[in-house]
Protein backbone atom coordinates (compact mmCIF):
# COMPACT_ATOMS: atom_id res chain seq x y z
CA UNK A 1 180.48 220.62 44.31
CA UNK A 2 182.56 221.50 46.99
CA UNK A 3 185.58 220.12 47.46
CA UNK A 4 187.17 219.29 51.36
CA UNK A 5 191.18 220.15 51.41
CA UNK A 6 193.56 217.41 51.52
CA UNK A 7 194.95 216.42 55.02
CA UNK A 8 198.25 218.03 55.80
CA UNK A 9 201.27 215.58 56.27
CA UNK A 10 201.44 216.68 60.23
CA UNK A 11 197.24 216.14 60.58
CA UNK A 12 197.65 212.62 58.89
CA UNK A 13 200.53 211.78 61.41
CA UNK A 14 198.70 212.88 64.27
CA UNK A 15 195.98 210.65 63.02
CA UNK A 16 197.71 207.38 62.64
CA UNK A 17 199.21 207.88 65.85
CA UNK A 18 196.18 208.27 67.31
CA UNK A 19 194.77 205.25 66.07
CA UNK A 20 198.34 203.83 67.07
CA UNK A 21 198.64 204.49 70.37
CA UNK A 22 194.68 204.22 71.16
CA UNK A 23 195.05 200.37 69.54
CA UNK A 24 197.94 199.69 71.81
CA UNK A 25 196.34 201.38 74.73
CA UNK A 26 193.33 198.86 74.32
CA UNK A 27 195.26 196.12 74.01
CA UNK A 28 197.95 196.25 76.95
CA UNK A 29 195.13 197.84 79.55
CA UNK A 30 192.91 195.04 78.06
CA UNK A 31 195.82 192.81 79.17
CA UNK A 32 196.34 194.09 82.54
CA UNK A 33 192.75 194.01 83.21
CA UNK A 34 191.44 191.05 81.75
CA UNK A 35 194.71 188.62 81.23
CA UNK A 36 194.80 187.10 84.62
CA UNK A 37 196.64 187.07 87.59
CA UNK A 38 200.03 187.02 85.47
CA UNK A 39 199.46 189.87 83.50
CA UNK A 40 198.48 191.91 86.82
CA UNK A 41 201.46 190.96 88.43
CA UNK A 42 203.81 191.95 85.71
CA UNK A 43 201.87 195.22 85.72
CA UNK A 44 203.47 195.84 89.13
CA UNK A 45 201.69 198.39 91.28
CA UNK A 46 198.63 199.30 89.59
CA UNK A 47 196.37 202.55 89.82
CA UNK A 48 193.19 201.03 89.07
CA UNK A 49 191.59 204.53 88.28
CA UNK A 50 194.29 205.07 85.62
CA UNK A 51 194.14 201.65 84.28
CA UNK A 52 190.48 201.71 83.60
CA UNK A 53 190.37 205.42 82.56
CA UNK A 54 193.45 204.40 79.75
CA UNK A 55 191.77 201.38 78.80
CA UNK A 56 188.59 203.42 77.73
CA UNK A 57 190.26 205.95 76.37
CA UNK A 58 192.04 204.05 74.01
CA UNK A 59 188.75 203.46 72.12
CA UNK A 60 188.44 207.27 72.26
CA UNK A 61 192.02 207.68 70.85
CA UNK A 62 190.84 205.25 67.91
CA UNK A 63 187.44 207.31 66.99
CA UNK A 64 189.60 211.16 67.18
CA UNK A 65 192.26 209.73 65.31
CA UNK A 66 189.56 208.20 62.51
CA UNK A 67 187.44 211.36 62.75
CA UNK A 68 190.66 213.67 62.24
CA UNK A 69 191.60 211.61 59.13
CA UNK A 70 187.98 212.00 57.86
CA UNK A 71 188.58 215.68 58.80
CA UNK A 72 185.19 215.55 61.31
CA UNK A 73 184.86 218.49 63.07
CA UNK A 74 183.95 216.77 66.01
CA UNK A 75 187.29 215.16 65.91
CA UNK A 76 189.24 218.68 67.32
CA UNK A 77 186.34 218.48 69.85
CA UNK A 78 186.92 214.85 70.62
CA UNK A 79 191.16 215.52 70.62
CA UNK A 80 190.71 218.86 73.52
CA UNK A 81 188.66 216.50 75.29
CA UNK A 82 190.67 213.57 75.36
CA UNK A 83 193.75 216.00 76.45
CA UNK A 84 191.87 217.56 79.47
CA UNK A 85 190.38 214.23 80.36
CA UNK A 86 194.51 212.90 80.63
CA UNK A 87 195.66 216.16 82.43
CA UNK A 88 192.61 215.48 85.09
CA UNK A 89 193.36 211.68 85.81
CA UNK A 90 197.34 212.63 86.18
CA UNK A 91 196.24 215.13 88.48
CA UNK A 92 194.19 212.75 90.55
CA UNK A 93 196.93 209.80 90.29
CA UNK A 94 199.46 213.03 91.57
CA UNK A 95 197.10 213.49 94.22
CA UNK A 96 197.09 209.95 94.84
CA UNK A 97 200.83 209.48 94.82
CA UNK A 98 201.27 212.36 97.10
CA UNK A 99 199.31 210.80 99.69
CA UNK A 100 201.43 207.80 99.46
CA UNK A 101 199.36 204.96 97.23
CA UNK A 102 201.66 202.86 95.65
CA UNK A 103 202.74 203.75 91.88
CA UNK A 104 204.91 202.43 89.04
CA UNK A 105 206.77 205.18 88.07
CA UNK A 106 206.33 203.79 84.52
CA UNK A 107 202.76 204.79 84.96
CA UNK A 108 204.13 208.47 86.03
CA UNK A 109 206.26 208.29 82.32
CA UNK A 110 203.47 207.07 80.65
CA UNK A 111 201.02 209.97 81.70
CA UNK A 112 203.56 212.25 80.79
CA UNK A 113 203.99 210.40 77.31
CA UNK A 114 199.98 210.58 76.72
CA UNK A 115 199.77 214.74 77.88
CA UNK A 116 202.31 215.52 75.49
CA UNK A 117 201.03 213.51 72.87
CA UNK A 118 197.56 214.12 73.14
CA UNK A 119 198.14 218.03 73.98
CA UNK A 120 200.25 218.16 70.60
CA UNK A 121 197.02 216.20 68.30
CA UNK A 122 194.39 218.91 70.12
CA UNK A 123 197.07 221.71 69.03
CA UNK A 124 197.28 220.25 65.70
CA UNK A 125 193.76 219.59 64.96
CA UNK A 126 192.79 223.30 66.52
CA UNK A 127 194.85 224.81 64.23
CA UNK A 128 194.15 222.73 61.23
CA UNK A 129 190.54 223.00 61.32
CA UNK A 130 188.67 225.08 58.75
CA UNK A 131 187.92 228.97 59.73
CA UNK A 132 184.91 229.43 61.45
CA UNK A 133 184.91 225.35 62.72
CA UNK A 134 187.20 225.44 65.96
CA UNK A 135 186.63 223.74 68.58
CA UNK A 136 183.01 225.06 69.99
């Protein structure tokens, strides 16, 4: 019988933040993007691109953060891919911002909030998965 090592107390943190933040993600872009004309307005100026691409995320953020509790290799995959995928859409809402669209710079904050975070689970997961299991 083989037995699977326990989850580090940093892994299992990553985890329930991950589930965390993707459940909250859901449910304010759900907000913004289904609520009504209220909820949009109190959203200010909106990047649709980055509104959709958090919303749908979010239900990413939920599956790494389950996967990395279950210790799933796929989960480290899943965690490098969700912190690329962030770094690309800030990039484009940069781009976007540069070229003078209209931004919240709440939005800018909250990119920066969801690099950080997501770059720090990816690090964590990398280097807490079993030899010979990274992150092919």
């Amino acid at each position: 019988m083989t037995m699977t090592p326990s989850l580090s107390w940093p892994l299992r943190i990553a985890a329930g933040v991950a589930v965390i933040f993707g459940a909250l993600t859901i449910a304010s872009g759900g907000t913004v993007l289904f609520g009504g004309e209220a909820a949009r307005a109190a959203a200010g100026r909106i990047v649709p691109v980055v509104l959709w691409f958090n919303f749908l995320s979010g239900f990413a953020y939920v599956a790494a953060g389950i996967g990395i509790a279950l210790r799933r290799p796929w989960a480290t995959r899943l965690s490098i891919a969700i912190a690329v995928a962030i770094a690309a859409v800030f990039a484009l809402f940069a781009l976007q911002v540069a070229q003078g669209a209209p931004y919240e710079l709440r939005t800018a904050a909250a990119m920066t909030l969801r690099l950080t975070v997501w770059t720090l689970i990816a690090w964590l997961a990398v280097r807490s998965a079993p030899q010979g299991s990274g992150p092919a």
